[in-house]
C-alpha atoms as a PDB file:
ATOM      1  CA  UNK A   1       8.894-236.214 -79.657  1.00  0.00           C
ATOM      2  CA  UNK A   2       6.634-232.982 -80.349  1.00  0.00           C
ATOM      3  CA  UNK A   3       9.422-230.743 -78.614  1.00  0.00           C
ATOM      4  CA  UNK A   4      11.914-232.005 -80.869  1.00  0.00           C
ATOM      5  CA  UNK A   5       9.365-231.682 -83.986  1.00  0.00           C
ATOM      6  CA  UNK A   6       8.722-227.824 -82.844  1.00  0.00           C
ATOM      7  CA  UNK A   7      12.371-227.221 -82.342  1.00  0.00           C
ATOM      8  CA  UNK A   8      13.120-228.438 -85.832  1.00  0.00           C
ATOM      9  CA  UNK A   9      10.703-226.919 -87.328  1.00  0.00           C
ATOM     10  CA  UNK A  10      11.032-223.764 -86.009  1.00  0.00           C
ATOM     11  CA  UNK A  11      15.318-224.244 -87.143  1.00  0.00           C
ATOM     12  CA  UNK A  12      14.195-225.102 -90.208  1.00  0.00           C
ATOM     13  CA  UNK A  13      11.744-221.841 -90.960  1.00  0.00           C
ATOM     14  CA  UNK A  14      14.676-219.603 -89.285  1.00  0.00           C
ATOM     15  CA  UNK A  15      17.785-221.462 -91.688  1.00  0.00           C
ATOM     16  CA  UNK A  16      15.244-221.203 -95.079  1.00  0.00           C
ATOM     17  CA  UNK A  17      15.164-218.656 -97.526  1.00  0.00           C
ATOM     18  CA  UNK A  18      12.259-216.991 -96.764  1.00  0.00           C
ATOM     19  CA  UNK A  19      10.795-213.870 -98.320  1.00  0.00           C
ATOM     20  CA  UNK A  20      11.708-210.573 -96.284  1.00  0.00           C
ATOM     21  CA  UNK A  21       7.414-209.888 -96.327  1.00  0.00           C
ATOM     22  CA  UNK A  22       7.346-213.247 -94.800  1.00  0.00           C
ATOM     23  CA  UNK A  23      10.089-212.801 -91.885  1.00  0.00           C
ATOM     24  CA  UNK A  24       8.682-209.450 -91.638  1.00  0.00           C
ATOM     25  CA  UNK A  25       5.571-211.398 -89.969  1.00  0.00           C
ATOM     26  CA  UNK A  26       7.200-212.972 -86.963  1.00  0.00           C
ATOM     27  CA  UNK A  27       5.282-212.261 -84.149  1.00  0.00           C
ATOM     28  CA  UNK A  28       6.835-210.361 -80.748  1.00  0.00           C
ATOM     29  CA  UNK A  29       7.984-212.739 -78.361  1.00  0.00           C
ATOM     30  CA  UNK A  30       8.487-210.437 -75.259  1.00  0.00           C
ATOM     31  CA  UNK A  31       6.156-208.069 -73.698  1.00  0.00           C
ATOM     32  CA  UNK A  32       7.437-204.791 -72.097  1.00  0.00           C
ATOM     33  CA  UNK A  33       8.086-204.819 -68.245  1.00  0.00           C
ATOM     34  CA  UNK A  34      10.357-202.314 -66.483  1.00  0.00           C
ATOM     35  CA  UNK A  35      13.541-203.316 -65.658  1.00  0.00           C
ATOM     36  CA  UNK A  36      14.175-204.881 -62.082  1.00  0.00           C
ATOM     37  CA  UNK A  37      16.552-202.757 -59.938  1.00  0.00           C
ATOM     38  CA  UNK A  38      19.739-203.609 -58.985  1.00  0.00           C
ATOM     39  CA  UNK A  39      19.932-206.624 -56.449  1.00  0.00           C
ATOM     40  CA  UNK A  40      17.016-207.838 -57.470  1.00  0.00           C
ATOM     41  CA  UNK A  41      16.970-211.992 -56.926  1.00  0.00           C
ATOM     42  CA  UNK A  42      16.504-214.026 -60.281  1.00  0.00           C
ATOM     43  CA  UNK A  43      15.923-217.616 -60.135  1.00  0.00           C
ATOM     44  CA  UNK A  44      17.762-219.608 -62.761  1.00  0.00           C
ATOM     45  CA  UNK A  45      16.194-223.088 -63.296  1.00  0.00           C
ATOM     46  CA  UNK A  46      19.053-225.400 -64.346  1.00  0.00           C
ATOM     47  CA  UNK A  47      19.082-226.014 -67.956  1.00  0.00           C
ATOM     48  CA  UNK A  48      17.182-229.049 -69.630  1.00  0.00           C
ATOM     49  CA  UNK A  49      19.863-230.285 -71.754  1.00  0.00           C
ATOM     50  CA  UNK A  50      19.610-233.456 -74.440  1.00  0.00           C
ATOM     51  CA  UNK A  51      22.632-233.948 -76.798  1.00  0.00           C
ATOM     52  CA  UNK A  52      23.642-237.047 -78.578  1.00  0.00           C
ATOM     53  CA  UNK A  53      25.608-238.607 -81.400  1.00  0.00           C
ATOM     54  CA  UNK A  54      24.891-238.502 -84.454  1.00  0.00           C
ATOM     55  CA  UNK A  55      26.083-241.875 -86.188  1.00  0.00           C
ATOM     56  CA  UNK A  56      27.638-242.803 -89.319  1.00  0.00           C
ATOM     57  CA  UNK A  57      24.110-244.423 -90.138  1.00  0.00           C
ATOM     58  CA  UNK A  58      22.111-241.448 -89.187  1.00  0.00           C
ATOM     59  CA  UNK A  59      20.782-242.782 -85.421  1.00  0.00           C
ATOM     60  CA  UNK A  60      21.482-240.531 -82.484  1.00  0.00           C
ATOM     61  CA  UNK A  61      23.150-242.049 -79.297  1.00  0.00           C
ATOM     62  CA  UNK A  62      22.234-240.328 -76.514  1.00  0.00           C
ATOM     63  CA  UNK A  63      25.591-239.071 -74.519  1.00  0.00           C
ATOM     64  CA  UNK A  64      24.318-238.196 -71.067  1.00  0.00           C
ATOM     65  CA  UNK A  65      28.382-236.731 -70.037  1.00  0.00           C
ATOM     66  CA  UNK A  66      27.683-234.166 -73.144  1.00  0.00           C
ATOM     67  CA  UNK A  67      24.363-232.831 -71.295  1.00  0.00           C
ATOM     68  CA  UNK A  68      25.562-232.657 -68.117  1.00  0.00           C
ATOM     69  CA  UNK A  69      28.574-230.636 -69.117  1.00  0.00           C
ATOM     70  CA  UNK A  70      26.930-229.011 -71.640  1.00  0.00           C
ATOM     71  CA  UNK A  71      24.352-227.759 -68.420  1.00  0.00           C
ATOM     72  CA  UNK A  72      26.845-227.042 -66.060  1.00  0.00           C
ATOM     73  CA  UNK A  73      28.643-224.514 -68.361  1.00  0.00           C
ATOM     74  CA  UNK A  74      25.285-223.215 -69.656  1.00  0.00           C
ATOM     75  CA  UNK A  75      23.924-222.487 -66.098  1.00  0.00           C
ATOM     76  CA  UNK A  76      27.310-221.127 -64.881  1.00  0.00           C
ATOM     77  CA  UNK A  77      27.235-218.777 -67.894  1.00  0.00           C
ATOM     78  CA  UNK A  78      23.601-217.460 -67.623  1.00  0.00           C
ATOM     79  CA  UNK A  79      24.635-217.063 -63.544  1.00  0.00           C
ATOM     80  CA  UNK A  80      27.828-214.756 -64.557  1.00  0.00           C
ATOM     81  CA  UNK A  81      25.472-212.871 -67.393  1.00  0.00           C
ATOM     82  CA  UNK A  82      22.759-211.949 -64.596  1.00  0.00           C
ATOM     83  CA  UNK A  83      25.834-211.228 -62.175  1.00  0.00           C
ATOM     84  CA  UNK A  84      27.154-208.488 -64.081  1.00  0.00           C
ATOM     85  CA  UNK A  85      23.499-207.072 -64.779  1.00  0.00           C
ATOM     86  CA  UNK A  86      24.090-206.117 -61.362  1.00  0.00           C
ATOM     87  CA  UNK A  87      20.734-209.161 -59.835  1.00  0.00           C
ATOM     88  CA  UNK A  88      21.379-212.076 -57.543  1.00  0.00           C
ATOM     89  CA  UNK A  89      20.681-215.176 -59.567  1.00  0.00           C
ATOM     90  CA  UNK A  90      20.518-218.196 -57.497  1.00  0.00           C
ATOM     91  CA  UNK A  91      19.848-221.814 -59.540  1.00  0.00           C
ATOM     92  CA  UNK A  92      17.143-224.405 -58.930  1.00  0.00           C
ATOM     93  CA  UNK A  93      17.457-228.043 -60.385  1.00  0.00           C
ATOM     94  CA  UNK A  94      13.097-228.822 -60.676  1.00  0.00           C
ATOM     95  CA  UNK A  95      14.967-232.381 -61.911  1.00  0.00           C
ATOM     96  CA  UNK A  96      16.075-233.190 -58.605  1.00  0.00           C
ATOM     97  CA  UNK A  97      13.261-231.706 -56.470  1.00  0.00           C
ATOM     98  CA  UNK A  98      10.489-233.790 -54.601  1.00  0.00           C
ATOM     99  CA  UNK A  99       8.006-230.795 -54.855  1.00  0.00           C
ATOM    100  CA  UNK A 100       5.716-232.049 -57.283  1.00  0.00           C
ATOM    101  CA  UNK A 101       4.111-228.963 -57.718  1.00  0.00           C
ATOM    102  CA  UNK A 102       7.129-227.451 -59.278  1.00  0.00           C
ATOM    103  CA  UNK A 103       7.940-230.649 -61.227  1.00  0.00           C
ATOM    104  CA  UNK A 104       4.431-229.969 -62.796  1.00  0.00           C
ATOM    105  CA  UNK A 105       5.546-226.254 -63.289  1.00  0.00           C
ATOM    106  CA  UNK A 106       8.583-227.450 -65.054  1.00  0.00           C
ATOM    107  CA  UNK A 107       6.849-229.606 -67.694  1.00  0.00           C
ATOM    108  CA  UNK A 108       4.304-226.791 -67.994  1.00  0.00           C
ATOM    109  CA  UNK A 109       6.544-224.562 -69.133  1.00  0.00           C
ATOM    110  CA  UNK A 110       7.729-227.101 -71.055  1.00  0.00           C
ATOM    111  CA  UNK A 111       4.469-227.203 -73.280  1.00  0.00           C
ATOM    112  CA  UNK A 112       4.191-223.562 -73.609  1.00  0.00           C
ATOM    113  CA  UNK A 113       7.784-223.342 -75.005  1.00  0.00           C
ATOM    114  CA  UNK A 114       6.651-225.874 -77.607  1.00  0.00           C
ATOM    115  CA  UNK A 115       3.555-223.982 -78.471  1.00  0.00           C
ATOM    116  CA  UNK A 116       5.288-220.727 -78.743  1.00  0.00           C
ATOM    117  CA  UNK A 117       7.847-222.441 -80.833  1.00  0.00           C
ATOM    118  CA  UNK A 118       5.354-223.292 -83.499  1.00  0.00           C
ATOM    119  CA  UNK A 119       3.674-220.210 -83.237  1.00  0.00           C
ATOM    120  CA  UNK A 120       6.613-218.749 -84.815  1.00  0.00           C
ATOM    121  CA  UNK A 121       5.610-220.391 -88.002  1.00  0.00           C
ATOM    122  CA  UNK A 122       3.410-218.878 -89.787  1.00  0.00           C
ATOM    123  CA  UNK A 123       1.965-222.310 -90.992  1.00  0.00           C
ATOM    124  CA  UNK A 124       1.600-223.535 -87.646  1.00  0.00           C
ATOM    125  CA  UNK A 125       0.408-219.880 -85.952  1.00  0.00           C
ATOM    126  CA  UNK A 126      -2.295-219.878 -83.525  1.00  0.00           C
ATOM    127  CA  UNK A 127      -5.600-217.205 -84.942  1.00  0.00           C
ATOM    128  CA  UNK A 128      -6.281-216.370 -81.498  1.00  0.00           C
ATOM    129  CA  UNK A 129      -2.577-215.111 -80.864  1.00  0.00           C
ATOM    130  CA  UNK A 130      -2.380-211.431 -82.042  1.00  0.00           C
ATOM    131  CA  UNK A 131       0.071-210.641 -79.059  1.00  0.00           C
ATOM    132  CA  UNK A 132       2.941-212.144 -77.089  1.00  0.00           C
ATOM    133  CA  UNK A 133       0.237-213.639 -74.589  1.00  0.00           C
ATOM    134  CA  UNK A 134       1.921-216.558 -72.592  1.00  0.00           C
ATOM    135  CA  UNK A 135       1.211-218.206 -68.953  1.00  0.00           C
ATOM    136  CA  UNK A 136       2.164-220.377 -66.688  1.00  0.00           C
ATOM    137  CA  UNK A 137      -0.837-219.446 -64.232  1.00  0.00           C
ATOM    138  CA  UNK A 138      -0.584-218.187 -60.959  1.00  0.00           C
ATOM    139  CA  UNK A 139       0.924-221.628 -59.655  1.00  0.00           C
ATOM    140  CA  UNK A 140       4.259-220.598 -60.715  1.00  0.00           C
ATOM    141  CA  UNK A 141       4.829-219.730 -57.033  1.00  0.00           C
ATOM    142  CA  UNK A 142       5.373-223.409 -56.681  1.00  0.00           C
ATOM    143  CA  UNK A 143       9.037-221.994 -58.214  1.00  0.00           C
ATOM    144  CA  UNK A 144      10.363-220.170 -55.596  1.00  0.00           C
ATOM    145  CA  UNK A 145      12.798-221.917 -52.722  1.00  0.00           C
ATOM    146  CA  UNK A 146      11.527-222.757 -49.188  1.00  0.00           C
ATOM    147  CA  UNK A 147      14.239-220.759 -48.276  1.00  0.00           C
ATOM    148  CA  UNK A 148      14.338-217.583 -49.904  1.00  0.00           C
ATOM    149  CA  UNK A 149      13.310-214.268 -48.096  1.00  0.00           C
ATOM    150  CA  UNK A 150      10.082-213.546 -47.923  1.00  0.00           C
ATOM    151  CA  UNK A 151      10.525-210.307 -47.581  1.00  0.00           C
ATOM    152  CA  UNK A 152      12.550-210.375 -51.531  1.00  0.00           C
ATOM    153  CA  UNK A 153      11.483-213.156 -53.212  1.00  0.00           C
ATOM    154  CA  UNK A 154      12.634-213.819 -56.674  1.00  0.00           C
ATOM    155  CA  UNK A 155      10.847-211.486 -58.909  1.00  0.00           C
ATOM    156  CA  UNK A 156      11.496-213.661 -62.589  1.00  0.00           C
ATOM    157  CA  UNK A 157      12.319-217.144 -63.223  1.00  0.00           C
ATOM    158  CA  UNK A 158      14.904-217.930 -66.174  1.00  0.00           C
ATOM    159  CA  UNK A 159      14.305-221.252 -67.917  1.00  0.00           C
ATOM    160  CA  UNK A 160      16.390-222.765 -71.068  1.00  0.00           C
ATOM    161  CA  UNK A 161      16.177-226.009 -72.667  1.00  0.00           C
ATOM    162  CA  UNK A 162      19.143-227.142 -74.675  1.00  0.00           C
ATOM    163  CA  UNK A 163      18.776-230.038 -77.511  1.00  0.00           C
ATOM    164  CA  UNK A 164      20.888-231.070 -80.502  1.00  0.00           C
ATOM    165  CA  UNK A 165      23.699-233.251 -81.477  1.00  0.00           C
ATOM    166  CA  UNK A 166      27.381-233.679 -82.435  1.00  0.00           C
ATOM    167  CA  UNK A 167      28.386-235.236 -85.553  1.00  0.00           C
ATOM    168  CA  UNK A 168      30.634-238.639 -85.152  1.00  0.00           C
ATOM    169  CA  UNK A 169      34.034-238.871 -86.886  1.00  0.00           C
ATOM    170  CA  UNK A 170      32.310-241.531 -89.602  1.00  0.00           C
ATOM    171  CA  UNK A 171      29.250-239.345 -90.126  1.00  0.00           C
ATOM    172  CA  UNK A 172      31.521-236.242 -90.767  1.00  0.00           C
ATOM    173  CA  UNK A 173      33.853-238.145 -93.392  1.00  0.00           C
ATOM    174  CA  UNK A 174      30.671-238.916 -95.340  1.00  0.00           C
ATOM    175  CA  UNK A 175      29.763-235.766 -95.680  1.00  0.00           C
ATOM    176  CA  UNK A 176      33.068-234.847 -97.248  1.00  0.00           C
ATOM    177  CA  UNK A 177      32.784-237.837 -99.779  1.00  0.00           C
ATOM    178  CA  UNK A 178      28.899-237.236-100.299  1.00  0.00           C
ATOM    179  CA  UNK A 179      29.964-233.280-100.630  1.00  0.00           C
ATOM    180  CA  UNK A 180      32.708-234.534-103.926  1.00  0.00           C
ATOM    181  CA  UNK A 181      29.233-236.124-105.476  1.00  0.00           C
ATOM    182  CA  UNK A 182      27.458-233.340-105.293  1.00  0.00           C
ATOM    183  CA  UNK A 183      25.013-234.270-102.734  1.00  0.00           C
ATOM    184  CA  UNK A 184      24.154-232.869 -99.357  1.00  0.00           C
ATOM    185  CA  UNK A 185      24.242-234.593 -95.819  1.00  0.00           C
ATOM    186  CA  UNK A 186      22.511-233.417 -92.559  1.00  0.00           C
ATOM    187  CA  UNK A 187      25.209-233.190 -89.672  1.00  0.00           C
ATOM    188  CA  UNK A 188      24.399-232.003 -86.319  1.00  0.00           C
ATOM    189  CA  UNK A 189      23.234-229.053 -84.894  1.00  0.00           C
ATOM    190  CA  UNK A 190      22.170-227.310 -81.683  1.00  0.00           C
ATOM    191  CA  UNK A 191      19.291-225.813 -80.516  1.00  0.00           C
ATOM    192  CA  UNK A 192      18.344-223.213 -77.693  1.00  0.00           C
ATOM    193  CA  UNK A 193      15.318-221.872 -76.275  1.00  0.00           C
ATOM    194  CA  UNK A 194      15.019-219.774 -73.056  1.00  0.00           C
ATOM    195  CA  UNK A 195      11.821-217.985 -71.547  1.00  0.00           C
ATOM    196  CA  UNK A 196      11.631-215.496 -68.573  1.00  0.00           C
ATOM    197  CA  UNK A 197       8.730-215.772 -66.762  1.00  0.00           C
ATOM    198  CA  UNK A 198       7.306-213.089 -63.903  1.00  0.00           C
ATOM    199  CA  UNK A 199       7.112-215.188 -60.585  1.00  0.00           C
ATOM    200  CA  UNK A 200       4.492-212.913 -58.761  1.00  0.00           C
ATOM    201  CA  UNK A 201       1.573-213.444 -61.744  1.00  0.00           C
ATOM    202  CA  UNK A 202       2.962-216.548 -63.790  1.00  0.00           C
ATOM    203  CA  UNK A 203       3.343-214.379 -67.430  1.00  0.00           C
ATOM    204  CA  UNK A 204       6.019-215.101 -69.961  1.00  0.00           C
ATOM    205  CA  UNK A 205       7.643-212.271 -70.354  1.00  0.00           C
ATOM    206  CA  UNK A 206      10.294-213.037 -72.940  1.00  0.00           C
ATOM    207  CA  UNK A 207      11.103-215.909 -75.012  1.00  0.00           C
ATOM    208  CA  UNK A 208      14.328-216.654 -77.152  1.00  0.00           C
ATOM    209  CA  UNK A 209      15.402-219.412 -79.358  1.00  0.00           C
ATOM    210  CA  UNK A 210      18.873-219.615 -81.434  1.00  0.00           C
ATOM    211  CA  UNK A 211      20.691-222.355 -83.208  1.00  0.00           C
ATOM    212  CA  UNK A 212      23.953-222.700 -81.780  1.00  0.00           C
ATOM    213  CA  UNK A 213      26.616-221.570 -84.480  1.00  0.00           C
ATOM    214  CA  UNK A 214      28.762-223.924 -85.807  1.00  0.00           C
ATOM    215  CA  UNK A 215      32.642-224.106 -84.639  1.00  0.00           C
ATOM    216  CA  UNK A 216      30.789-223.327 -81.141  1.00  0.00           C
ATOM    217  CA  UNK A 217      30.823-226.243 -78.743  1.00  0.00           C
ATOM    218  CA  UNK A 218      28.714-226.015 -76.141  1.00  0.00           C
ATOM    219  CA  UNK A 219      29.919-229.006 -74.303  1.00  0.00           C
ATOM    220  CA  UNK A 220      33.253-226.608 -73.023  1.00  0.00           C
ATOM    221  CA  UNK A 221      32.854-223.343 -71.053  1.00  0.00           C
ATOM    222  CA  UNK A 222      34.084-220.663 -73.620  1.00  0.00           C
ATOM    223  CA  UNK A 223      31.289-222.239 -75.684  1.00  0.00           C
ATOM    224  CA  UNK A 224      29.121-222.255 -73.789  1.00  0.00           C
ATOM    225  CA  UNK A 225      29.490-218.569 -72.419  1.00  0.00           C
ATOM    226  CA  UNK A 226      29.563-217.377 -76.333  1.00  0.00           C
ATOM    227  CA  UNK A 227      25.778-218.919 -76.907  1.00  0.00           C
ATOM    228  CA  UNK A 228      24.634-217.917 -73.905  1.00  0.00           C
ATOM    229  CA  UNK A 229      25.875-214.483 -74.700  1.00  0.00           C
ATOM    230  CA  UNK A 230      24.007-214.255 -77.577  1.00  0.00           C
ATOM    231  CA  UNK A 231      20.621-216.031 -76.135  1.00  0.00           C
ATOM    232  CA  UNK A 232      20.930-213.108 -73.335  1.00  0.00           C
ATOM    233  CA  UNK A 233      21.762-210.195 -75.876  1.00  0.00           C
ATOM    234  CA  UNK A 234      18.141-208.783 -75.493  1.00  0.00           C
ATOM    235  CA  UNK A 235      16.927-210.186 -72.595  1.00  0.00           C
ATOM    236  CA  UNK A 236      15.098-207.686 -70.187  1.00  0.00           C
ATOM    237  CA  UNK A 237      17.171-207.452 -67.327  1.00  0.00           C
END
C-alpha cells in the first residue's frame, strides 16, 4: 500500500501544473561516479512488476500473465541496453532465491525507493536530505551470485519496479460517454522506477522514475524496449 501511495503521488506532482520555481526545486537523484570500463559485469535484478485491470466499476483485477510478460520484455530490454554500452549484464530473480539475505536486500531497496519517491515532493521532502544520499548498507554483497568470478565481480546492481494498470473495454467506453458530459474519468496508467546501486559499498547511485506514455504497452516487446529506452536515457553507464 505505501509503495503504491508514493508512486502516485510522486505521478501526480510530475503530471500537475506546477510552477517552473517549484520544479526548479527537485532534488538530484544521482551522484557522480566514473563510468565502468568496457566489460565490466552489471547485475540486473529481474523486474518487480504489478499490473492489473482496471474495471468498469473502478476495482483493479490483478492479471499476473500481464506482469510476467510485462517483466520478461522489461528485463530483456534493460539486458540489450547494457549490451550495447559495451558491460556484461547477467539477471538475478531475488523472487525465486532461497538466500534470505538477498530477499531482505530486495525489500530493502524496496523501502528506499519509496522514500526517495516521496522525497521528490516537496511536501513530503526529508530536512535532513540536502544531497542525493541513499544506502543499502554494506550487506548489499548478499547481491552478487555464488558463482560469479571473484576475481570481477559485478561492480553495480540495476533494480526496477514496474506498477500500473490497463484500462478494460467497459471502463474505456465510459470515459468516452463521461468525456460528451463534460466530466473527467481516471483510466490507467503505468509507472516505473529503477535505481543503480554500487555493489562494493551499498550506495545508490542513480535513481529514475517515468510514467509510461500512453499508446505504449509494456506488456509486448517493442513496448517495452521504448520505456526502457527512455528510463536508461541518462543512466551512468
Amino acid at each position: 500500500m505505501y509503495r503504491t501511495i508514493a508512486a502516485s503521488l510522486l505521478a501526480l506532482a510530475i503530471s500537475s501544473a506546477v510552477p517552473l520555481p517549484a520544479q526548479a526545486e527537485t532534488p538530484v537523484t544521482y551522484v557522480k561516479i566514473t563510468k565502468p570500463a568496457a566489460d565490466t559485469p552489471v547485475l540486473i535484478v529481474q523486474p518487480e512488476v504489478s499490473l492489473s485491470l482496471l474495471t468498469a466499476g473502478g476495482s483493479q483485477d490483478p492479471k499476473e500473465e500481464w506482469s510476467k510478460s510485462a517483466g520478461k520484455f522489461i528485463g530483456a530490454s534493460l539486458t540489450t541496453v547494457l549490451a550495447d554500452r559495451k558491460y556484461k549484464p547477467s539477471t538475478v530473480d531475488l523472487a525465486a532465491t532461497e538466500d534470505m539475505r538477498a530477499v531482505q536486500m530486495l525489500k530493502l531497496n524496496d523501502a528506499v525507493i519509496d522514500s526517495i519517491s516521496l522525497n521528490q515532493i516537496i511536501t513530503y521532502r526529508l530536512p535532513t536530505k540536502t544531497g542525493f544520499d541513499w544506502t543499502l548498507g554494506d550487506g548489499v554483497t548478499a547481491l552478487i551470485p555464488a558463482n560469479a568470478a571473484p576475481e570481477t565481480p559485478p561492480a553495480y546492481a540495476l533494480f526496477v519496479r514496474v506498477k500500473g494498470s490497463y484500462s478494460s473495454g467497459g471502463r474505456a467506453a465510459m470515459m468516452v460517454g463521461m468525456a460528451m458530459l463534460g466530466a473527467a474519468m481516471p483510466m490507467g496508467g503505468q509507472t516505473i522506477q529503477a535505481s543503480l546501486v554500487d555493489l562494493k559499498t551499498g550506495q545508490v547511485v542513480w535513481y529514475n522514475f517515468m510514467v509510461v506514455p500512453a499508446g505504449t504497452d509494456i506488456r509486448e516487446a517493442e513496448g517495452a524496449a521504448a520505456a526502457v529506452n527512455t528510463l536508461t536515457a541518462n543512466l551512468p553507464l
